[in-house]
Protein backbone atom coordinates (compact mmCIF):
# COMPACT_ATOMS: atom_id res chain seq x y z
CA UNK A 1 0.00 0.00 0.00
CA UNK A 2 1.37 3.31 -0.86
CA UNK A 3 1.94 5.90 2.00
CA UNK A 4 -1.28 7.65 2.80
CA UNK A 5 0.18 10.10 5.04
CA UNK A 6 -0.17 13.86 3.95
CA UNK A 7 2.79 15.64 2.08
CA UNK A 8 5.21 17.83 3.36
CA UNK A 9 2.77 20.66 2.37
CA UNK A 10 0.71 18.49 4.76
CA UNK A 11 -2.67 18.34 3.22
CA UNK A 12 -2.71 16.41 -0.41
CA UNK A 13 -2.11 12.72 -1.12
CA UNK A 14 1.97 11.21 -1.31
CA UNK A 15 3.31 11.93 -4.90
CA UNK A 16 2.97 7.82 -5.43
CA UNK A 17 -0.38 7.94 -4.83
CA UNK A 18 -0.91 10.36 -7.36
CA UNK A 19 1.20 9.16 -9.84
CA UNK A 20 -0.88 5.75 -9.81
CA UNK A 21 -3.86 7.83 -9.86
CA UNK A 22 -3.12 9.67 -13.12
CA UNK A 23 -1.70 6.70 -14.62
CA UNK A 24 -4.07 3.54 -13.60
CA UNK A 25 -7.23 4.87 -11.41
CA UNK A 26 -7.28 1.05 -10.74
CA UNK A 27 -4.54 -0.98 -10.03
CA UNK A 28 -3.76 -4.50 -7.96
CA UNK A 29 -2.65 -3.90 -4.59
CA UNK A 30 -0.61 -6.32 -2.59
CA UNK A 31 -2.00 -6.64 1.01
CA UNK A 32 0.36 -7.91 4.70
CA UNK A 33 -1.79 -11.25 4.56
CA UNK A 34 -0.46 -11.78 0.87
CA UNK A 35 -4.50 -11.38 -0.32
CA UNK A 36 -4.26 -9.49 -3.91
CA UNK A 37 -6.73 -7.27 -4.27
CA UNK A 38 -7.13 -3.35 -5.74
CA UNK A 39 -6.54 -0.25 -4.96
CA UNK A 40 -8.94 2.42 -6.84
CA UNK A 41 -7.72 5.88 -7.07
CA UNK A 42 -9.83 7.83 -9.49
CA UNK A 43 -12.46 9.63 -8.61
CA UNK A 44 -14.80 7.92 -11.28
CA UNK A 45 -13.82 4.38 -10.04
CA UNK A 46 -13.99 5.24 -5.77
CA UNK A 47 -17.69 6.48 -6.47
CA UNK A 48 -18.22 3.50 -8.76
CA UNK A 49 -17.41 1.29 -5.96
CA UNK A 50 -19.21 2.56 -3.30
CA UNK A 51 -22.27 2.62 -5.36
CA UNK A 52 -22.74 -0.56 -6.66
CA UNK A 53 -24.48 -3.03 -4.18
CA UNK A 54 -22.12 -6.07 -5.23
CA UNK A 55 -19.59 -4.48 -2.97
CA UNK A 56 -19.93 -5.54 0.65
CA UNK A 57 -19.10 -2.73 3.69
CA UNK A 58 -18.70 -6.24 5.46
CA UNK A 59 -15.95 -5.79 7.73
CA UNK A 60 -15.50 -9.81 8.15
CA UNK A 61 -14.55 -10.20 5.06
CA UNK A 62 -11.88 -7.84 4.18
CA UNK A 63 -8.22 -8.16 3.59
CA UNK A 64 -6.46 -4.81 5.48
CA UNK A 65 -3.69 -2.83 3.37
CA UNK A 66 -2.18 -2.02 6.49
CA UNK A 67 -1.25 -3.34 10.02
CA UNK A 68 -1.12 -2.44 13.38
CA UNK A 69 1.55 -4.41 15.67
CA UNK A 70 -0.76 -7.15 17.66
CA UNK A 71 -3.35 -6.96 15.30
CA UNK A 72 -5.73 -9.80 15.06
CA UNK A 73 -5.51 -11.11 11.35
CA UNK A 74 -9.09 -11.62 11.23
CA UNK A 75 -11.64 -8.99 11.93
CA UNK A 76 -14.87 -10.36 13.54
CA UNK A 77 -18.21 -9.57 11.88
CA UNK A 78 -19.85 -6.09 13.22
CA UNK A 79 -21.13 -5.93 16.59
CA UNK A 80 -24.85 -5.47 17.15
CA UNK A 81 -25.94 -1.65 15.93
CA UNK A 82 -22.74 -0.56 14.21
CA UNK A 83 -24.21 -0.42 10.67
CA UNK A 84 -21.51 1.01 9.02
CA UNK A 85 -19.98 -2.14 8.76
CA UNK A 86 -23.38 -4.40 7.65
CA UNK A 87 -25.21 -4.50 4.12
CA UNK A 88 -28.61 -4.60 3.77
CA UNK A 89 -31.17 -5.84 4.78
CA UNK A 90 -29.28 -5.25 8.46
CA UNK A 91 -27.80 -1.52 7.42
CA UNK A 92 -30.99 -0.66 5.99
CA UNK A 93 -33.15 -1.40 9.81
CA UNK A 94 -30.81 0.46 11.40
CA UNK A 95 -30.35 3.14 8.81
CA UNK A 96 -33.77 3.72 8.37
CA UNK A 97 -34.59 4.24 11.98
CA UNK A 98 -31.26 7.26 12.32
CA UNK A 99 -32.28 8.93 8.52
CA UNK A 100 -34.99 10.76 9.98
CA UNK A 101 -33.26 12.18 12.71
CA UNK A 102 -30.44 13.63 10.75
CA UNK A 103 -32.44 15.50 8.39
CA UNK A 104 -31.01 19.07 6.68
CA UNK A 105 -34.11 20.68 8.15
CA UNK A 106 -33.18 19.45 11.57
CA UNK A 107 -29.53 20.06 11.51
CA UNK A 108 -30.44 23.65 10.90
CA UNK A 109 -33.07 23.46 13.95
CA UNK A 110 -29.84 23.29 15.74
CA UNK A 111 -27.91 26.10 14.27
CA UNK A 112 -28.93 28.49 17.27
CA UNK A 113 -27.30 25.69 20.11
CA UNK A 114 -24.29 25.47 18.06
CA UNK A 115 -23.78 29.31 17.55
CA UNK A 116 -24.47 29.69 21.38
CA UNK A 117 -21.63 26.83 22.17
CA UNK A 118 -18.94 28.10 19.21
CA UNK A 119 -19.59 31.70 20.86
CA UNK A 120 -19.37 30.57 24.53
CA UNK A 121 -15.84 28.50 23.42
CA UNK A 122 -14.86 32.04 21.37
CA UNK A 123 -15.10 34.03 24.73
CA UNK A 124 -13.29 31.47 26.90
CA UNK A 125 -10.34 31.89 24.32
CA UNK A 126 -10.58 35.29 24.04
CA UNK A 127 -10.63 35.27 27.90
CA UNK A 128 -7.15 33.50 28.15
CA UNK A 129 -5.54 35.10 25.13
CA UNK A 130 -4.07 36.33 22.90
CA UNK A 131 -2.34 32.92 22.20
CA UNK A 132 -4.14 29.23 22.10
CA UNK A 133 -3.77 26.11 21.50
CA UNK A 134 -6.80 26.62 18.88
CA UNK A 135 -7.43 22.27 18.95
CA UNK A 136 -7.84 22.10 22.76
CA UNK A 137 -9.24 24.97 22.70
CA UNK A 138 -11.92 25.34 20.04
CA UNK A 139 -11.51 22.46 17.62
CA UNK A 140 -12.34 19.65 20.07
CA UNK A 141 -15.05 21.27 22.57
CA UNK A 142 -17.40 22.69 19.91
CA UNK A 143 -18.16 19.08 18.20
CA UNK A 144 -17.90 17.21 21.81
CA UNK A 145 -20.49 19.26 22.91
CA UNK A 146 -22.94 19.34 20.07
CA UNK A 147 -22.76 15.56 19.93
CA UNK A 148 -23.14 15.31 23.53
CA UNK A 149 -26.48 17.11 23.46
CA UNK A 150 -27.18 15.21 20.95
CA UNK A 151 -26.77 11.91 21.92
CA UNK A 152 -27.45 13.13 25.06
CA UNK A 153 -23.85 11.73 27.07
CA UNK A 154 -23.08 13.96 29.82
CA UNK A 155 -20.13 16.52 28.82
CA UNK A 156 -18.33 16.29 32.21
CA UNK A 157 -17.18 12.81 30.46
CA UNK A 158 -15.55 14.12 27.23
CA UNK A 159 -12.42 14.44 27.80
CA UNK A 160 -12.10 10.62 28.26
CA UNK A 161 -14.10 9.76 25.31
CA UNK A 162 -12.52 12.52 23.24
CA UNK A 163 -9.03 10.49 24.18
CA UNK A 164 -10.55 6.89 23.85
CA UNK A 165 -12.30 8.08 20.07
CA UNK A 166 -8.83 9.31 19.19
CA UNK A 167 -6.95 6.22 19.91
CA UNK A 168 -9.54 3.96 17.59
CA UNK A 169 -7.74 5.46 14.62
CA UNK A 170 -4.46 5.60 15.83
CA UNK A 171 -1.95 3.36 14.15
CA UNK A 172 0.75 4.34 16.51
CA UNK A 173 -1.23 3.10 19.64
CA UNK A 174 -0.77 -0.07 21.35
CA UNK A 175 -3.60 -2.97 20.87
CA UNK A 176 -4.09 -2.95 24.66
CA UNK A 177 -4.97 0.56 24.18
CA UNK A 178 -7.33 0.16 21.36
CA UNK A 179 -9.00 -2.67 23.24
CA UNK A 180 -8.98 -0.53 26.66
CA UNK A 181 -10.57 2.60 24.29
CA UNK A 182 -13.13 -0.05 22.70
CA UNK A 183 -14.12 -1.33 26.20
CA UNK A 184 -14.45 1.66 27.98
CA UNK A 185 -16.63 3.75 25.42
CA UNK A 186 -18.77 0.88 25.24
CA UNK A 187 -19.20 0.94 28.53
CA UNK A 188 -19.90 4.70 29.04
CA UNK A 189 -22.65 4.23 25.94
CA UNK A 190 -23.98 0.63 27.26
CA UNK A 191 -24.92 2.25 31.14
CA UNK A 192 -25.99 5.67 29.05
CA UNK A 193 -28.57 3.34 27.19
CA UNK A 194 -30.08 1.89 30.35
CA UNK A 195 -30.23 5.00 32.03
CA UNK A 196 -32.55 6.28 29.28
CA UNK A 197 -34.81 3.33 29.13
CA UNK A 198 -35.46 3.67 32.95
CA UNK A 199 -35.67 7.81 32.69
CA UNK A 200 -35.80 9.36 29.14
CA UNK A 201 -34.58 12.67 28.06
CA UNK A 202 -34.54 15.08 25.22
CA UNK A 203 -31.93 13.72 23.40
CA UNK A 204 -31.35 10.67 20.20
CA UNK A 205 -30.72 7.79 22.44
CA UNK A 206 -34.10 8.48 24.21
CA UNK A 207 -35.63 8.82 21.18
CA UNK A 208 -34.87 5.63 19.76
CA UNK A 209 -35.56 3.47 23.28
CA UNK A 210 -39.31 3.20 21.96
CA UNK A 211 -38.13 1.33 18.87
CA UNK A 212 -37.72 -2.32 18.64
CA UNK A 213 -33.63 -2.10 19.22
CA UNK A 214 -32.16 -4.03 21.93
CA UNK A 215 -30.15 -2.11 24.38
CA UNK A 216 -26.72 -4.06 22.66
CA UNK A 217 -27.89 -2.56 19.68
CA UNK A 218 -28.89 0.94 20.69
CA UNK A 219 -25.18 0.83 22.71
CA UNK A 220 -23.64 -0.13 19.52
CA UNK A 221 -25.28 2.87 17.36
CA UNK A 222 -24.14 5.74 20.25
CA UNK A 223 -20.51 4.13 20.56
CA UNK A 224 -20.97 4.88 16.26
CA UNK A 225 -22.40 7.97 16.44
CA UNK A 226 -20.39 8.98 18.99
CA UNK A 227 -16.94 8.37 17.31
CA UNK A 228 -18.32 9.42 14.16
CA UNK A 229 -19.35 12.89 15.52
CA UNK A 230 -16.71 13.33 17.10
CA UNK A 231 -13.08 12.88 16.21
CA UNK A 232 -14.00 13.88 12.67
CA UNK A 233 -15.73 17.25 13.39
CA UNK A 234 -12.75 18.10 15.40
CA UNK A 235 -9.48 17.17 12.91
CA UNK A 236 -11.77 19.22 10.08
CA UNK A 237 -12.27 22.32 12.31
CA UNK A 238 -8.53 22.49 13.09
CA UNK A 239 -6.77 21.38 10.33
CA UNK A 240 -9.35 23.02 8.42
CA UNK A 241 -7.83 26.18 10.21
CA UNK A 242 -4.29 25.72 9.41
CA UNK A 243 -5.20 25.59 5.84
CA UNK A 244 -6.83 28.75 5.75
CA UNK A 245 -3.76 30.66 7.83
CA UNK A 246 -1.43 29.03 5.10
CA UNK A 247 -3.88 30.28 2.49
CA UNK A 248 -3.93 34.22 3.42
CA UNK A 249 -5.23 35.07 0.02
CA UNK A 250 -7.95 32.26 0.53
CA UNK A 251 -9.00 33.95 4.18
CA UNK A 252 -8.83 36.96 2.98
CA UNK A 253 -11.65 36.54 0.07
CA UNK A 254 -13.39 34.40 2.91
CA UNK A 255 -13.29 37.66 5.03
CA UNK A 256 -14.22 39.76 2.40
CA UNK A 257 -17.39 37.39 1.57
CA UNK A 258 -18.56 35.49 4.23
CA UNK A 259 -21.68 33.91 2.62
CA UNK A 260 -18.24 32.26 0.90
CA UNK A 261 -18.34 29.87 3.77
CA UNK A 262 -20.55 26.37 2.74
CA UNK A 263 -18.29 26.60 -0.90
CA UNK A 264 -15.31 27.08 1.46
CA UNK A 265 -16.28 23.93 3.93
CA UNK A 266 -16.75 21.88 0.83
CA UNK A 267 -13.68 22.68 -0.77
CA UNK A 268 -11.85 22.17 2.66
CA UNK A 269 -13.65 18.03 2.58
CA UNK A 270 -12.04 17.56 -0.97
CA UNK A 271 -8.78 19.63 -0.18
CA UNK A 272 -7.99 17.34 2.82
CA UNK A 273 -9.71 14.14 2.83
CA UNK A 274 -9.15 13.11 6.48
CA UNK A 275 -10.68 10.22 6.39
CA UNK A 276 -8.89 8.88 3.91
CA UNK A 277 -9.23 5.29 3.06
CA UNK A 278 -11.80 3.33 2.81
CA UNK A 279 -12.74 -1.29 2.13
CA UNK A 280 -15.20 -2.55 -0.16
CA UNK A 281 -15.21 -6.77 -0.57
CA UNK A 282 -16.34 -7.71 -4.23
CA UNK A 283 -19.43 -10.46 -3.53
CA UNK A 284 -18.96 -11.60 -7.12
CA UNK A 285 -17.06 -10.88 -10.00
CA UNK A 286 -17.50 -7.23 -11.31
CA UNK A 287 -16.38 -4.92 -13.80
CA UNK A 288 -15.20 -1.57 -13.37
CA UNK A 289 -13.13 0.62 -15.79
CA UNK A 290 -12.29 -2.33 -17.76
CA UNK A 291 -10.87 -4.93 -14.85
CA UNK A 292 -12.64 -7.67 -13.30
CA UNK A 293 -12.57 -7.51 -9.79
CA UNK A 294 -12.92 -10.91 -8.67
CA UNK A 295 -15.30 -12.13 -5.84
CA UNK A 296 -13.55 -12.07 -2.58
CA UNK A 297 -11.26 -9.37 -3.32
CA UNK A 298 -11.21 -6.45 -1.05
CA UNK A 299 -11.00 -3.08 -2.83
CA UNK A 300 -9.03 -0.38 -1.19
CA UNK A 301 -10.49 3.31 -1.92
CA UNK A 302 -8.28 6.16 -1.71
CA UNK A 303 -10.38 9.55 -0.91
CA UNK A 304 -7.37 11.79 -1.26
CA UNK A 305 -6.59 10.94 -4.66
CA UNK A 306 -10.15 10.65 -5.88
CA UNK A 307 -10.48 14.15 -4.43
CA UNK A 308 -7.67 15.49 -6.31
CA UNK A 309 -8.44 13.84 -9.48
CA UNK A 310 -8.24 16.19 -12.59
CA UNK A 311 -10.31 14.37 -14.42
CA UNK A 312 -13.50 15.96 -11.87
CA UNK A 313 -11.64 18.77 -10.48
CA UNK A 314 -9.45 21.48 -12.53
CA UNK A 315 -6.27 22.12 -11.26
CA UNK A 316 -7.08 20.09 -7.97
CA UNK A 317 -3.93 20.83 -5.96
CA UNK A 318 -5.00 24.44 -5.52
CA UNK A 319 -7.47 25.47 -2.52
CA UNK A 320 -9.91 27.80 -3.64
CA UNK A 321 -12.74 28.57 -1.73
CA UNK A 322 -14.46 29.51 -4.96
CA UNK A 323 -14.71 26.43 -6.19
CA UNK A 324 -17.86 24.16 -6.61
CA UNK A 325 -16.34 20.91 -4.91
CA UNK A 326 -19.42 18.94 -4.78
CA UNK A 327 -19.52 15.71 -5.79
CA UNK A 328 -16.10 15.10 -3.28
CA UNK A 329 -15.81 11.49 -1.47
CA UNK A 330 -15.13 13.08 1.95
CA UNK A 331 -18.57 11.83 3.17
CA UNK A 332 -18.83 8.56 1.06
CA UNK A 333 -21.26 7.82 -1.33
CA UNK A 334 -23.87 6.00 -1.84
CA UNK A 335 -26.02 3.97 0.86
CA UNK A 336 -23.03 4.57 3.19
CA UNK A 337 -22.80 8.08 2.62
CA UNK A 338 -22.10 9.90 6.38
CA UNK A 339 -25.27 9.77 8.20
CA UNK A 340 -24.24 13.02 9.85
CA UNK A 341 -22.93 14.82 7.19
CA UNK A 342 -25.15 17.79 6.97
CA UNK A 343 -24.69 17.67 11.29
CA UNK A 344 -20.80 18.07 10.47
CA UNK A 345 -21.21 20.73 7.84
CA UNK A 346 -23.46 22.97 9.97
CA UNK A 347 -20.69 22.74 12.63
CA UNK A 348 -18.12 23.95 10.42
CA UNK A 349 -20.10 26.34 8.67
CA UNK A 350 -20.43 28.28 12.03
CA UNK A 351 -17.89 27.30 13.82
CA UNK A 352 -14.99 28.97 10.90
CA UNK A 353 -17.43 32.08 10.27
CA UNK A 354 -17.68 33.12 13.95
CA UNK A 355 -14.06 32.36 14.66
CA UNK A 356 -12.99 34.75 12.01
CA UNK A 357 -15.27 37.52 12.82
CA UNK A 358 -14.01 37.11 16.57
CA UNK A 359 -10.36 37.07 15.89
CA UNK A 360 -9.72 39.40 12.56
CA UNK A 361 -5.88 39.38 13.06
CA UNK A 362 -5.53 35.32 13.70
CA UNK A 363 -2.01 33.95 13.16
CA UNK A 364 -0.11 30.76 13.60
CA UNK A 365 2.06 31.24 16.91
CA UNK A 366 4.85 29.22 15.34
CA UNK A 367 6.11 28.26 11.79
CA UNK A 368 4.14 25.95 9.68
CA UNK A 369 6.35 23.55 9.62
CA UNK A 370 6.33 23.04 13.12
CA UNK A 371 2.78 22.72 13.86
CA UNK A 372 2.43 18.84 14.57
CA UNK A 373 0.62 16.58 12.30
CA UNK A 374 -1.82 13.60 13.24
CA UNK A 375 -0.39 11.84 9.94
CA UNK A 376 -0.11 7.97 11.62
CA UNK A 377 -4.02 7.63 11.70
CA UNK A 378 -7.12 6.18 10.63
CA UNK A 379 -8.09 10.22 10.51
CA UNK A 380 -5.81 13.19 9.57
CA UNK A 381 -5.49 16.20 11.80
CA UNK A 382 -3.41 18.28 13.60
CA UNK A 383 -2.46 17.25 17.49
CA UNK A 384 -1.90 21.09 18.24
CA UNK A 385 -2.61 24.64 16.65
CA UNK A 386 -0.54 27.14 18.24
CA UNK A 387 -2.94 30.78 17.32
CA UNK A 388 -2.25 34.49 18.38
CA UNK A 389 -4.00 37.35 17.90
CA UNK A 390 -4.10 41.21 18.04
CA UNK A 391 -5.95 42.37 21.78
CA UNK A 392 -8.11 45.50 21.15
C-alpha cells in the first residue's frame, strides 16, 4: 500500500499515490496477509465502488492494506448496531430508523445551540488570550459538545471519550490501548442506554428506546455515532484552520465574503480528505473501468486521490474557496454516505465564520512547519494549533 500520510505541504495525497492515480485509477494492490486485491484511485472508479451493491461494507470479510503491531488477522463480523460495517437488509433497519433524525431541516433546527456553544468557546479563548492552542481549545469542545447534546452523554465525560475516540484510529497506539478505548466507550454508551430506558430525556438515544432495538444494539449505534461525531468534526475544524492561515489570500476573500463559507467547507472536505481510506469486498465478479474484480477481493479506496483527481476537479492541488467541490468522497457515497454529514457541515459552517469575525488578526504562533501533524491515523489532523491574535 502506498503511503497515505499527507505531504510535506501536509494536506494532499503522497506523490505515489498520485502518480498511480493519473496513470491507472485502478490498479492490484498487494496486502500484509499476501490477499491481492485493488486499490482504486480515481475519482470515477472510488464512487463507482461505493455505489454498486455487489460491494460488501462487510468488515469480516476484508483483507487490510495495512497493520497495526498485535493486530488480530481476522476482523470479527460487526457488533450489534454498528451499521456502518453491515449490508442490507441489516444496514438498511438500522439506517432507516437514524435517517430521519439527521435531516437538513433538523440540523439547521440546531444552528442556534451550536452558535451559542462556538460563541461561549470564542469568549473562553478570548478570555485566556491572545495565544491558544486553537485544537484544545476550540476544535475539540465545539463538536464534543454538540454531539453530547445530541446523543445526550453527559459533557463532564468528554475528555475521556474525546481520548478513547482518538486512539480507535491511531496506528501508533498499542492494541491494549485500542481494546482498553473499545471497552471503555462501550461501557460509558452501554450504562448511558439503560439509564434512558429507565428515565428518558430530550436527546437521540431516548428517542430511539421506543423502537424495537435491543439495548446491545442501541449501545452499539451511540458508541458509532459517537466516534463518528466526534473525532471527525474536530481534525476538520482544526486542520481546516491551518489551511486557511497558510492560504492568506484564501481567508482573505473568505473575510471579504462570508456567505463564501458552505463553498469554502466543501472545498476544505475535498482539499484534505481526512478520512482517507476506505474497504469494499467484491461479492462476485465485477467490472469496473475495464478490470474484473474478482469475488472475494477487497478493494481499497483512496479519498485523497479521488479528491484530487483532474479528471472531476481542474487544477485540484489548488485550494480555492471559490470552487464548486461537490460531488467530493469526503462523506462517502452512496447507501453509506455519512449519516451526519449535513450535522458536520453545519458545525463547520459556524464554527470557521464566527471564529474569524471574533479574531480578525488570527495567526499561527509558530512556523508551519512546526505545527504537529496527526499523519499515523485512521483520521488526519493536527495534534496542536498554536494561534495568536491582536488584543483591542
Amino acid at each position: 500500500m502506498p503511503d497515505t500520510r499527507p505531504t510535506a505541504v501536509p494536506y494532499g495525497p503522497s506523490p505515489e499515490l498520485a502518480r498511480i492515480r493519473d496513470e491507472h485509477p485502478l490498479v492490484p494492490l498487494a496486502f500484509p496477509d499476501g490477499h491481492v486485491g485493488w486499490l482504486a484511485t480515481g475519482h470515477a472508479q472510488v464512487r463507482a465502488v461505493v455505489a454498486d451493491p455487489r460491494f460488501s461494507s462487510r468488515q469480516e470479510l476484508m483483507h487490510l492494506p495495512t497493520t497495526r503491531a498485535g493486530e488480530f488477522a481476522e476482523v470479527p463480523p460487526a457488533t450489534p448496531g454498528m451499521f456502518i460495517n453491515m449490508d442490507a437488509p441489516e444496514h438498511t433497519r438500522y439506517r432507516s430508523l437514524l435517517t430521519g433524525r439527521f435531516t437538513v431541516r433538523r440540523m439547521r433546527q440546531l444552528t442556534e445551540r451550536i452558535e451559542q456553544i462556538t460563541a461561549e468557546r470564542l469568549d473562553a479563548m478570548e478570555r485566556g488570550g491572545p495565544t491558544a492552542d486553537l485544537v484544545e481549545a476550540f476544535a475539540q469542545p465545539i463538536p464534543a459538545l454538540v454531539i453530547c447534546e445530541l446523543l445526550g452523554v453527559p459533557y463532564d465525560d468528554h475528555e475521556t471519550f474525546q481520548r478513547q475516540a482518538a486512539a480507535l484510529s491511531d496506528h501508533a497506539a498499542a492494541l491494549e490501548d485500542v481494546e482498553a478505548a473499545i471497552a471503555g466507550l462501550g461501557n460509558l454508551i452501554y450504562g448511558l442506554v439503560v439509564a434512558k430506558r429507565a428515565e428518558p430525556a430530550d436527546d437521540l438515544l431516548s428517542d430511539l428506546t421506543d423502537s424495537d432495538l435491543t439495548d446491545e444494539e442501541l449501545a452499539g449505534i451511540g458508541f458509532l455515532l459517537l466516534g463518528a461525531g466526534l473525532d471527525t468534526t474536530a481534525n476538520m475544524l482544526g486542520l481546516g484552520t491551518f489551511v486557511l492561515l497558510t492560504h492568506p489570500e484564501q481567508l482573505a476573500v473568505l473575510r471579504r465574503e462570508p456567505d463564501l463559507v458552505d463553498g469554502a467547507v466543501e472545498e476544505l472536505m475535498r482539499y484534505l480528505s481526512i478520512a482517507h481510506t476506505g474497504i469494499r469486498v467484491a461479492l462476485e465478479d465485477v467490472e469496473i473501468g475495464g478490470h474484473l474484480i474478482s469475488a472475494g477481493q477487497s478493494v481499497v479506496l483512496s479519498a485523497p486521490a479521488a479528491n484530487r483527481d483532474p479528471d472531476k476537479f481542474p487544477d485540484p492541488d489548488a485550494f480555492d474557496v471559490r470552487r464548486k467541490a461537490t460531488g467530493h468522497v469526503s462523506f462517502g457515497h452512496g447507501i453509506h454516505q455519512c449519516l451526519g454529514q449535513q450535522l458536520a457541515r453545519v458545525e463547520m459552517r459556524v464554527a470557521f465564520r464566527a471564529l474569524f469575525e471574533r479574531f480578525p488578526g488570527l495567526r499561527l504562533a509558530v512556523p508551519a512547519e512546526d505545527v504537529p501533524l496527526r499523519d499515523d491515523s485512521d483520521i488526519h489532523g493536527v495534534r496542536a494549533l498554536p494561534v495568536t491574535w491582536d488584543e483591542v
